[in-house]
C-alpha atoms as a PDB file:
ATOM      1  CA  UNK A   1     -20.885   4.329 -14.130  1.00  0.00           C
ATOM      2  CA  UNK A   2     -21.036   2.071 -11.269  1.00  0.00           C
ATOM      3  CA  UNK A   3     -23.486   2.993  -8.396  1.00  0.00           C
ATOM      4  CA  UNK A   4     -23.422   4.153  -4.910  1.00  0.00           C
ATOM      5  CA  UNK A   5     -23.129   0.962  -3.383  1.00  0.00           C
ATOM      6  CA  UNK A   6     -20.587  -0.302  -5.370  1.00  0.00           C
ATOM      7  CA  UNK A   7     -18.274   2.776  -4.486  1.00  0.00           C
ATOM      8  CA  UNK A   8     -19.023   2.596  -0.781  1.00  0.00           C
ATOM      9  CA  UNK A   9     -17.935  -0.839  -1.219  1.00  0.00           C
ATOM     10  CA  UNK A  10     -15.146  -1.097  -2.815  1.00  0.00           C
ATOM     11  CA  UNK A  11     -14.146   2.086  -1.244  1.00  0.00           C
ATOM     12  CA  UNK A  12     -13.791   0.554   2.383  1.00  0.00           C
ATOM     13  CA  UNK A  13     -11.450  -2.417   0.282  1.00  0.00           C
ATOM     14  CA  UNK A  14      -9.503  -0.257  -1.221  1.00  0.00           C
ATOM     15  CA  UNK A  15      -8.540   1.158   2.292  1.00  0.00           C
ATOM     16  CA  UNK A  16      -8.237  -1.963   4.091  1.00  0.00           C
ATOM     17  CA  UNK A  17      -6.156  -3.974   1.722  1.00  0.00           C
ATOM     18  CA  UNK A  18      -4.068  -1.166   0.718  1.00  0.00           C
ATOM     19  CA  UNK A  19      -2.298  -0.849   4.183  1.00  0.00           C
ATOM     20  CA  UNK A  20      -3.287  -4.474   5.199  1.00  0.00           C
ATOM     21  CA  UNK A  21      -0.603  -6.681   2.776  1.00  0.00           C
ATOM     22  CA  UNK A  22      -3.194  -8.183   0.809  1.00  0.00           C
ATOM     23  CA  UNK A  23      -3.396  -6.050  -2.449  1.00  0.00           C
ATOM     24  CA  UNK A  24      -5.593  -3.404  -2.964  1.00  0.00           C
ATOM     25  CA  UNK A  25      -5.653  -3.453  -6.619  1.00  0.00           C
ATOM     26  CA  UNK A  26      -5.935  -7.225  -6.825  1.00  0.00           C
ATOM     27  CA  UNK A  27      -8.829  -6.989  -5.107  1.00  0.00           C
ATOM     28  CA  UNK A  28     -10.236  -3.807  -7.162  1.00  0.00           C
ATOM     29  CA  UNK A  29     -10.103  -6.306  -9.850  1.00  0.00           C
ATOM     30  CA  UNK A  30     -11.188  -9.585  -8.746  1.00  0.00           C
ATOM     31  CA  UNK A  31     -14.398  -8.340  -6.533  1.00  0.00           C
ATOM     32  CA  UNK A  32     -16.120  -6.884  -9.916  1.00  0.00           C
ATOM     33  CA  UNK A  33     -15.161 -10.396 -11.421  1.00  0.00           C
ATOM     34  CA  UNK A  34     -16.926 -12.116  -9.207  1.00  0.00           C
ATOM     35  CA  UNK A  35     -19.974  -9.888  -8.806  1.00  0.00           C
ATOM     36  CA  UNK A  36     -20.300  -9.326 -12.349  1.00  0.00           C
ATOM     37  CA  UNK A  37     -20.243  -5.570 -11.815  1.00  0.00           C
ATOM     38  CA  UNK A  38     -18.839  -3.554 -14.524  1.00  0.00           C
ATOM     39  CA  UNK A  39     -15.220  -2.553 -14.327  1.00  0.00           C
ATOM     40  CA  UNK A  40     -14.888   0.129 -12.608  1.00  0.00           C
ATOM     41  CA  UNK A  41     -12.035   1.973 -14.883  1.00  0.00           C
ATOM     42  CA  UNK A  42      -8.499   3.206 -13.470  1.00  0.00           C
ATOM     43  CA  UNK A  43     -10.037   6.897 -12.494  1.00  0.00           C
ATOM     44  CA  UNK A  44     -12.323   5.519 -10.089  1.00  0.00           C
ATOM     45  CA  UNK A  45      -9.066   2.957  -8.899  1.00  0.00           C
ATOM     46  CA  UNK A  46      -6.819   6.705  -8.757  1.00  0.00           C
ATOM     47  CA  UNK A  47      -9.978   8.124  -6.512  1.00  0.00           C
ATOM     48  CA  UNK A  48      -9.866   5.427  -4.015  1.00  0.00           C
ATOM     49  CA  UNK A  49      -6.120   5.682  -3.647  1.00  0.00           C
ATOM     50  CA  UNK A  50      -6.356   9.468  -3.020  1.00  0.00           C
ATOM     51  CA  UNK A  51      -8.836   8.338   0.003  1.00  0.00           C
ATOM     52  CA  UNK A  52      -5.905   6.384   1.348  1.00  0.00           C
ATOM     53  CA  UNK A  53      -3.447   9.366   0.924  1.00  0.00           C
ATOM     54  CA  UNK A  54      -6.130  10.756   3.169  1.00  0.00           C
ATOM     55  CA  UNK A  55      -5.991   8.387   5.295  1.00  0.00           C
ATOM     56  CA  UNK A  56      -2.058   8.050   5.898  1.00  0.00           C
ATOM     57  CA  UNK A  57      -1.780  11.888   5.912  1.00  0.00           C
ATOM     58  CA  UNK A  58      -4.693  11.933   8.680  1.00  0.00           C
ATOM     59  CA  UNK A  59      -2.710   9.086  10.808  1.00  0.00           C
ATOM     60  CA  UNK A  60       0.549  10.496  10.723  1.00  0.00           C
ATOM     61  CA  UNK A  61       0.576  14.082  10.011  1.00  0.00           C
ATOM     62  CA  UNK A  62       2.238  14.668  13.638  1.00  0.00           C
ATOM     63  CA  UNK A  63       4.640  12.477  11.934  1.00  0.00           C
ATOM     64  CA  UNK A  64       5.468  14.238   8.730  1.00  0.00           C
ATOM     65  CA  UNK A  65       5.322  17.582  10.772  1.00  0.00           C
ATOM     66  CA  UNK A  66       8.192  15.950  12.660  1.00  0.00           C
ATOM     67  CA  UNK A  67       9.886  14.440   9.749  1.00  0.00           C
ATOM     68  CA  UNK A  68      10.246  17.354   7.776  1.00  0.00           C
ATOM     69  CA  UNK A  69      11.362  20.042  11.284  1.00  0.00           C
ATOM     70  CA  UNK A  70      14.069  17.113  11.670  1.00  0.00           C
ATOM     71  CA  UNK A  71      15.347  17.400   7.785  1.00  0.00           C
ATOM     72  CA  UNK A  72      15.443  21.206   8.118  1.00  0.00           C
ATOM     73  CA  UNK A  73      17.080  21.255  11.405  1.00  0.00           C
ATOM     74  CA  UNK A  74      14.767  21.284  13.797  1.00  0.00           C
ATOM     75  CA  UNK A  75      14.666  19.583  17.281  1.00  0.00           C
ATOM     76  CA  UNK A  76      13.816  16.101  17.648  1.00  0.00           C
ATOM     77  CA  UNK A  77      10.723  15.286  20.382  1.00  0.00           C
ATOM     78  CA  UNK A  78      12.125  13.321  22.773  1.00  0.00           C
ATOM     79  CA  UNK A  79       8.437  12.248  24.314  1.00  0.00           C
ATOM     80  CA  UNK A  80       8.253  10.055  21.416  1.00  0.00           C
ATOM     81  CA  UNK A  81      10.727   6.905  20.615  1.00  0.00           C
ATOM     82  CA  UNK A  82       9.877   6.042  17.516  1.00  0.00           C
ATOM     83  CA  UNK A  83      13.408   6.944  16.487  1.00  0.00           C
ATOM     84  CA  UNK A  84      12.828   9.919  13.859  1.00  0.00           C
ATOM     85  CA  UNK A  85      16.489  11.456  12.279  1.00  0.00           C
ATOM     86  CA  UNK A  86      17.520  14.459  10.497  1.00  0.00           C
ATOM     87  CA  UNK A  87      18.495  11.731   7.696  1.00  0.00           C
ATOM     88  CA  UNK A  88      14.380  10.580   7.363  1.00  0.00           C
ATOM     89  CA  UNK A  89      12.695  12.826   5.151  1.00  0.00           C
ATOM     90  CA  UNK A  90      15.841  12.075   2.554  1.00  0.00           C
ATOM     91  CA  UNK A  91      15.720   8.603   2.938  1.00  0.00           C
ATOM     92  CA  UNK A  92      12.218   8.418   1.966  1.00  0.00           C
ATOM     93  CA  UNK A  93      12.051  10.575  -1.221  1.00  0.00           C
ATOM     94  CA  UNK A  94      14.955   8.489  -2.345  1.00  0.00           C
ATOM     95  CA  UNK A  95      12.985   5.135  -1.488  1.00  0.00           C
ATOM     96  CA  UNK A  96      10.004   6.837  -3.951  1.00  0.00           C
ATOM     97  CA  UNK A  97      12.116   7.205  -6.895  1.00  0.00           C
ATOM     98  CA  UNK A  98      11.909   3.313  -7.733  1.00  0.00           C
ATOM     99  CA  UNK A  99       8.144   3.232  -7.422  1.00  0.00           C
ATOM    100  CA  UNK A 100       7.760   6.303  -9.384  1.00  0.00           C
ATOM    101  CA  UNK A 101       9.961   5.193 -12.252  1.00  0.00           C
ATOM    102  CA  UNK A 102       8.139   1.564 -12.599  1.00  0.00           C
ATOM    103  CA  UNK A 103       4.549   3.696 -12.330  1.00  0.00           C
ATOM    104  CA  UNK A 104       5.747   5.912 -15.265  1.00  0.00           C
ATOM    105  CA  UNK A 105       6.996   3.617 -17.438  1.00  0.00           C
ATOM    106  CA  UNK A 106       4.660   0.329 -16.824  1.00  0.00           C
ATOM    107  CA  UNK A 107       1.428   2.560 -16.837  1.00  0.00           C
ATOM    108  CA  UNK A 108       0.205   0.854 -19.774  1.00  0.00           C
ATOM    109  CA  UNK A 109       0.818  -2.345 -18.625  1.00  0.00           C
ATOM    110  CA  UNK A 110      -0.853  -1.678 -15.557  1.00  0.00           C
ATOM    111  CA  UNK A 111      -3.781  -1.178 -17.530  1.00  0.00           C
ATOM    112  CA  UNK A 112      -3.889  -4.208 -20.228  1.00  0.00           C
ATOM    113  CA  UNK A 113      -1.554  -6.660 -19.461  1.00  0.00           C
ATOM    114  CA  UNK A 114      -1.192  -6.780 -15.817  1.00  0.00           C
ATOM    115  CA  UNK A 115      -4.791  -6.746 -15.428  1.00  0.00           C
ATOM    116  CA  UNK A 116      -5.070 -10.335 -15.358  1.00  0.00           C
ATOM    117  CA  UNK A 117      -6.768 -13.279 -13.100  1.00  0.00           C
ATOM    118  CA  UNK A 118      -4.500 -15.444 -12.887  1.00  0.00           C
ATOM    119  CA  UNK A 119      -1.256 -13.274 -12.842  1.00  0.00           C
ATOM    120  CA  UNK A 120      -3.279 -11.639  -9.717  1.00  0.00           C
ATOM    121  CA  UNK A 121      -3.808 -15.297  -8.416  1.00  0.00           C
ATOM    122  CA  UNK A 122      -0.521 -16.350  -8.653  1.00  0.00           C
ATOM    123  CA  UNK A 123       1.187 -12.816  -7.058  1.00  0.00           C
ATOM    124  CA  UNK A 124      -1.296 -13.385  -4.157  1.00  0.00           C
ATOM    125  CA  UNK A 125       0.142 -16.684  -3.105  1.00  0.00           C
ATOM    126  CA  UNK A 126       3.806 -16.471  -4.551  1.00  0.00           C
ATOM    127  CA  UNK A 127       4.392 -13.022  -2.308  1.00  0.00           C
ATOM    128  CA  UNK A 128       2.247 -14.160   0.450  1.00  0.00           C
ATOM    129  CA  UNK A 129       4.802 -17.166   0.795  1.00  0.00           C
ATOM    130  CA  UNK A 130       7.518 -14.469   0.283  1.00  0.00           C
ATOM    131  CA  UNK A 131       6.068 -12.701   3.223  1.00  0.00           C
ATOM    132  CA  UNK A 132       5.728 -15.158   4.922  1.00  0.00           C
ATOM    133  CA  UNK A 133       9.342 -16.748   5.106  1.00  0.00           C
ATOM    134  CA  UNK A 134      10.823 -12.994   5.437  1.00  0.00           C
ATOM    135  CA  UNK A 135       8.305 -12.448   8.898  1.00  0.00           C
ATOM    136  CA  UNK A 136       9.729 -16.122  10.262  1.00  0.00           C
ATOM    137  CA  UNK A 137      13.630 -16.010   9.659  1.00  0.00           C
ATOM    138  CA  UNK A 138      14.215 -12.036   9.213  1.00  0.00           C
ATOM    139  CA  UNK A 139      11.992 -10.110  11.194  1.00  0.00           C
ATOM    140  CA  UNK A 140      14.565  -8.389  14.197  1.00  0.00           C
ATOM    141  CA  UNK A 141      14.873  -5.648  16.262  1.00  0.00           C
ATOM    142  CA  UNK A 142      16.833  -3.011  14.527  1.00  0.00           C
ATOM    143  CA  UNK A 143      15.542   0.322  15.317  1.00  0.00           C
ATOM    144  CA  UNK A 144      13.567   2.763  12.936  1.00  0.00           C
ATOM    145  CA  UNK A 145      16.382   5.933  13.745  1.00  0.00           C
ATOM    146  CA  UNK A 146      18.540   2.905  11.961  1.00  0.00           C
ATOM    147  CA  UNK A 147      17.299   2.953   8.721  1.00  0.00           C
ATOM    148  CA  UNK A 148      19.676   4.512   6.463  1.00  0.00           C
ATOM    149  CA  UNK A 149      19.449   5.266   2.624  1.00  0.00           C
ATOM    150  CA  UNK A 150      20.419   1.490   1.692  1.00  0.00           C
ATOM    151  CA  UNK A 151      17.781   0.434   3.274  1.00  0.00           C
ATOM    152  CA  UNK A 152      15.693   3.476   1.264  1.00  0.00           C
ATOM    153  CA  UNK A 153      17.111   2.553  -1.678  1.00  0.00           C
ATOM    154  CA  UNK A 154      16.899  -1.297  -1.376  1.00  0.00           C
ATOM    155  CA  UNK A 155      12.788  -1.008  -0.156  1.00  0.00           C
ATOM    156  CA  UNK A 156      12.028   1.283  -2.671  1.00  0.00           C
ATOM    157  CA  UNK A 157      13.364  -1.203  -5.294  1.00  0.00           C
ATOM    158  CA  UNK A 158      10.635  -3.441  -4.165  1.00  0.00           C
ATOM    159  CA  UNK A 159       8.036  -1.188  -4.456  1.00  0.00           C
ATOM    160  CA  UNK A 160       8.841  -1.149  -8.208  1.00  0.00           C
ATOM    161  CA  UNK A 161       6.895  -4.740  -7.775  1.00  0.00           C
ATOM    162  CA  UNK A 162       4.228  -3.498  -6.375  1.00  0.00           C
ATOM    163  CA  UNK A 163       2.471  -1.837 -10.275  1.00  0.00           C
ATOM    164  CA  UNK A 164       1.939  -5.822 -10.698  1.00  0.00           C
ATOM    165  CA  UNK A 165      -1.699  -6.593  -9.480  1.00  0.00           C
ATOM    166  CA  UNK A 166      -1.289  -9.518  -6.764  1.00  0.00           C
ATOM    167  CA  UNK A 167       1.776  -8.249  -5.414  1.00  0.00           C
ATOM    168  CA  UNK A 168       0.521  -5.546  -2.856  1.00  0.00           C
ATOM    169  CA  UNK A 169       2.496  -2.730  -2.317  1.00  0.00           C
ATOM    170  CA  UNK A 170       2.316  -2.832   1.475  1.00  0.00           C
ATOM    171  CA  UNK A 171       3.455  -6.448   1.487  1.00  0.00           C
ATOM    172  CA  UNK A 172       6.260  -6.138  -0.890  1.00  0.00           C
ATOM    173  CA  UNK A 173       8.107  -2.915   0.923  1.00  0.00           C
ATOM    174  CA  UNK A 174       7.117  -4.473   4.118  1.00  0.00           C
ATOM    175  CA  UNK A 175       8.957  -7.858   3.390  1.00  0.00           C
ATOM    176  CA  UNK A 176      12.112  -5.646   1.894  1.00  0.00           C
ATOM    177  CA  UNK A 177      11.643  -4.231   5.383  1.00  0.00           C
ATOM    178  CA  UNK A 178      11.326  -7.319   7.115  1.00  0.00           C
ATOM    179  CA  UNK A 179      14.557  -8.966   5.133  1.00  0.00           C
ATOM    180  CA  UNK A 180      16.528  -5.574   6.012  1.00  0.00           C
ATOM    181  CA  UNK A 181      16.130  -6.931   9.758  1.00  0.00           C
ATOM    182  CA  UNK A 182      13.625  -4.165  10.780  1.00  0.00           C
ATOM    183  CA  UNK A 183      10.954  -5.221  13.334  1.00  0.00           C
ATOM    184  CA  UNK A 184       6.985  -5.962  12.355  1.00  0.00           C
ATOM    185  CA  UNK A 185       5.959  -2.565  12.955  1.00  0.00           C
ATOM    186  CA  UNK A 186       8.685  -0.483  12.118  1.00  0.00           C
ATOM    187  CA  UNK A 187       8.383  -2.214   8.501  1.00  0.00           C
ATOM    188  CA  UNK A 188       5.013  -1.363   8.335  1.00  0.00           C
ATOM    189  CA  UNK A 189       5.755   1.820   9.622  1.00  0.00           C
ATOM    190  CA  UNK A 190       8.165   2.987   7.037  1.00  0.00           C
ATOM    191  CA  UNK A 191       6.223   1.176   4.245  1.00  0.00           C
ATOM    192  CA  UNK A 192       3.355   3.527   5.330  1.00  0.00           C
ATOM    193  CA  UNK A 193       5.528   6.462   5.117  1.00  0.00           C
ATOM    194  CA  UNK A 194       6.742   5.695   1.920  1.00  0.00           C
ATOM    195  CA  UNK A 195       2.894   5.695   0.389  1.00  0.00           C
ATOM    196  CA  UNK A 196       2.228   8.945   0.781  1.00  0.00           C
ATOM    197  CA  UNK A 197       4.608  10.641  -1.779  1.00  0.00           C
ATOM    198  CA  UNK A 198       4.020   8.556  -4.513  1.00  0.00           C
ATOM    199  CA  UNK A 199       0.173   8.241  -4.160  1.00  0.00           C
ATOM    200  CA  UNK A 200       0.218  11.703  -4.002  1.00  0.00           C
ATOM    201  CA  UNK A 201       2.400  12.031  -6.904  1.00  0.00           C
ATOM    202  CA  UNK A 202      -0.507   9.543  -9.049  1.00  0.00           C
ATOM    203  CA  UNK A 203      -2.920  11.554  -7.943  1.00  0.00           C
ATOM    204  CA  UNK A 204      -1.598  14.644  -8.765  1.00  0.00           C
ATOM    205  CA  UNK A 205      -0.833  13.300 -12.231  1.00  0.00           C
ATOM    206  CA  UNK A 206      -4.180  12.266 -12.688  1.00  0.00           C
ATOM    207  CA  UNK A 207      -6.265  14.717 -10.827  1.00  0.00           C
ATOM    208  CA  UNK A 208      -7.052  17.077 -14.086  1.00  0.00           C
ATOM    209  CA  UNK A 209      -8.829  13.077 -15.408  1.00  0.00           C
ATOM    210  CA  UNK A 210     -10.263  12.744 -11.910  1.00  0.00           C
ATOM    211  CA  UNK A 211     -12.343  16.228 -12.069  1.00  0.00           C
ATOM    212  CA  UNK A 212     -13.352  15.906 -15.222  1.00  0.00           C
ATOM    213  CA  UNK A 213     -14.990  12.255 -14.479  1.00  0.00           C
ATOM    214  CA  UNK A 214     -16.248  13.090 -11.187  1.00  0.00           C
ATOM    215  CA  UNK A 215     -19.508  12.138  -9.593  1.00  0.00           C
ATOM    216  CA  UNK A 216     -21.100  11.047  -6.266  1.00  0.00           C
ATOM    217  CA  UNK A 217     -20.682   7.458  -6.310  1.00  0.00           C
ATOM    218  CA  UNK A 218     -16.357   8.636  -6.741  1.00  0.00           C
ATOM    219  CA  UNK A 219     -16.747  10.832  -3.687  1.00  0.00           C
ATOM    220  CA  UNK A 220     -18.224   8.044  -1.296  1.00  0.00           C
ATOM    221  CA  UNK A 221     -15.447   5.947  -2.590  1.00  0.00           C
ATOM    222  CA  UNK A 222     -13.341   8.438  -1.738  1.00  0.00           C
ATOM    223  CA  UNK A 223     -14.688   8.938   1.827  1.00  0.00           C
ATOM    224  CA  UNK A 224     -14.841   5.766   2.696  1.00  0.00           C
ATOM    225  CA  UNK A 225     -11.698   4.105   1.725  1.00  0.00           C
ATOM    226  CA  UNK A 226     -10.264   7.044   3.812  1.00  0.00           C
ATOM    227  CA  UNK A 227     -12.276   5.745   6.947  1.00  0.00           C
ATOM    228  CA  UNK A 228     -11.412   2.308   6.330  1.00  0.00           C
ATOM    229  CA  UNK A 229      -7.488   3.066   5.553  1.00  0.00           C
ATOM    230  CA  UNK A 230      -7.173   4.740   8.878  1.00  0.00           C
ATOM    231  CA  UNK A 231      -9.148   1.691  10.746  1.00  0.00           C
ATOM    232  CA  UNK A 232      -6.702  -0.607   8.890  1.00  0.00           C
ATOM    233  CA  UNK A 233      -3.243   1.031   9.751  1.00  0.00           C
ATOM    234  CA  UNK A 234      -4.295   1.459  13.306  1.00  0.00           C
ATOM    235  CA  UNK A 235      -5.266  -2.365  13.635  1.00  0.00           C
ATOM    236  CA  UNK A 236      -2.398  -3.499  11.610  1.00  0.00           C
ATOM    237  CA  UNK A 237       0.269  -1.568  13.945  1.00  0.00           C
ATOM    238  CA  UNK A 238      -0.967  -3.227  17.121  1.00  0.00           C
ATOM    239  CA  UNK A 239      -2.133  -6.712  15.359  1.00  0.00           C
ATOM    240  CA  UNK A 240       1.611  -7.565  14.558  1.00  0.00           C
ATOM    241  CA  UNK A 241       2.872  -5.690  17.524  1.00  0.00           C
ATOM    242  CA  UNK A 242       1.335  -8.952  19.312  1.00  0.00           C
ATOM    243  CA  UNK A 243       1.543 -11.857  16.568  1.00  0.00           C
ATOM    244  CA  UNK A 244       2.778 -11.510  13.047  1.00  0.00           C
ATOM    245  CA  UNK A 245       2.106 -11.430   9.462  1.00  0.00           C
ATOM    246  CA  UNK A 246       1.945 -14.747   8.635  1.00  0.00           C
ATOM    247  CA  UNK A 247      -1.542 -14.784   8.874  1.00  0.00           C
ATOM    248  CA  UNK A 248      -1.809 -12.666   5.457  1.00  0.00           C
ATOM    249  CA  UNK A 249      -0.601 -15.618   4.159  1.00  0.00           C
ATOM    250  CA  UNK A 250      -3.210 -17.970   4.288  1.00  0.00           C
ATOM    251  CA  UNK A 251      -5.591 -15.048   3.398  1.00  0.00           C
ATOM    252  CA  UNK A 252      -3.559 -14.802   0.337  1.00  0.00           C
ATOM    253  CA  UNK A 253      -3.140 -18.162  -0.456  1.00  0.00           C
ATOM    254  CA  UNK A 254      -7.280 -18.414   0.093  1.00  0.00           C
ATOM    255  CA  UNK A 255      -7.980 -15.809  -2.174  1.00  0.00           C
ATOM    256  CA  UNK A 256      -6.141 -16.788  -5.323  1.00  0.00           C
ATOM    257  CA  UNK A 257      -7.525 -20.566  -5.114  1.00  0.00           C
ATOM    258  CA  UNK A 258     -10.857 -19.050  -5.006  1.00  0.00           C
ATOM    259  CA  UNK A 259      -9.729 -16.758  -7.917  1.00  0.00           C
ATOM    260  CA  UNK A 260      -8.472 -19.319  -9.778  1.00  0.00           C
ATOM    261  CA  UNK A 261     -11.635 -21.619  -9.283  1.00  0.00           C
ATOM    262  CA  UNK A 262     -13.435 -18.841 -10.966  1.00  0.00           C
ATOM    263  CA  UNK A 263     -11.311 -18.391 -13.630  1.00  0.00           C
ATOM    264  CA  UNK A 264     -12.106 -22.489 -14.736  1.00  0.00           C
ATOM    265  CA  UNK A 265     -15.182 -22.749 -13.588  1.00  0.00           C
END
């Protein structure tokens, strides 16, 4: 069992790099690495992604409550111009099929195979640059009430990507977002959307392990990569507002030369 620290710890990365596009579970795996902590274990990974259900849920509840009156026929609230349709809620649950299937059927390669250094190394950098190209020549101005089931369908593909460590499921629906000719935020936007269903699915599916192995250190965890998931949507929305993505690039790029250093050395 890992301690209290540890949790608090990776708890506040688990929440920043899942909504920043960095990867959250390339991280959960490389940080014990280079501490020499012991591996956490995949329950403790499924705890900290239920704190950043929190989190999204917390952030945009006004959001869903909109989402789902618009689906069902309700009025849309003009105050706000984010661009909300009666198509939304639709268009999401069929952009969480994708990412469900892969999840289902790659679980145990999520747990041996994928759960490797350098394969996290090189999905960093090779995505990053993917990221990277899609924020400089596609990134437009096409509205978020725009977004219409091929786009659903086509993101959600790319989350299917995302159950490889490296790859970062924020990044990867946010570049499908990006190449679709959405604008920064209302990439990240949808991308963000598009989270909470299937975490919640995982954690539903896993919550009868989760009881049964919890403890303390898995609450903190919990709590704090809630915290930190909310700080990190918040910033990210009004960071590429003003600049771009690019900079998760050279983060990326950073990190798996400094992964791969350890790896040899």
């Amino acid at each position: 069992m890992i301690d209290i620290f540890q949790s608090i710890f990776l708890g506040i990365i688990q929440g920043a790099s899942e909504f920043l596009p960095i990867s959250s579970s390339g991280h959960l795996i490389i940080i014990p690495e280079i501490f020499g902590w012991r591996e956490a274990g995949l329950y403790f990974d499924v705890s900290l992604h239920f704190g950043t259900l929190l989190a999204v849920v917390a952030y945009f509840w006004r959001d869903w409550m909109e989402i789902i009156s618009l689906a069902f026929g309700g009025k849309k609230n003009e105050s706000k111009k984010i661009g909300y349709t009666n198509s939304t809620l639709w268009i999401l649950a069929i952009a969480t099929i994708p990412g469900v299937l892969a999840g289902f059927f790659l679980e145990s390669f999520v747990e041996t195979i994928f759960r490797n250094q350098l394969l996290v190394a090189f999905n960093l950098f090779f995505w990053g640059g993917v990221l990277f190209y899609a924020d400089k020549k596609f990134s437009k101005k096409r509205e978020f009430s725009s977004i219409g089931f091929v786009d659903g369908i086509l993101i959600g593909l790319s989350q299917m990507l995302a159950v490889i460590p490296g790859t970062s499921r924020s990044g990867i629906t946010i570049t499908a977002g990006l190449m679709r000719g959405l604008g920064r935020v209302g990439a990240a936007r949808f991308s963000f959307l598009m989270m909470a269903p299937i975490v919640f699915g995982a954690s539903f599916l896993k919550f009868g392990d989760f009881i049964s192995n919890f403890n303390v250190p898995m609450l903190l965890g919990v709590i704090f990569s809630a915290i930190s998931g909310i700080v990190a949507i918040n910033l990210l929305l009004k960071f590429v507002e003003r600049i771009s993505y690019q900079v998760f690039f050279w983060y990326r790029a950073i990190l798996a030369f400094v992964i791969v250093f350890f790896y040899f050395f």
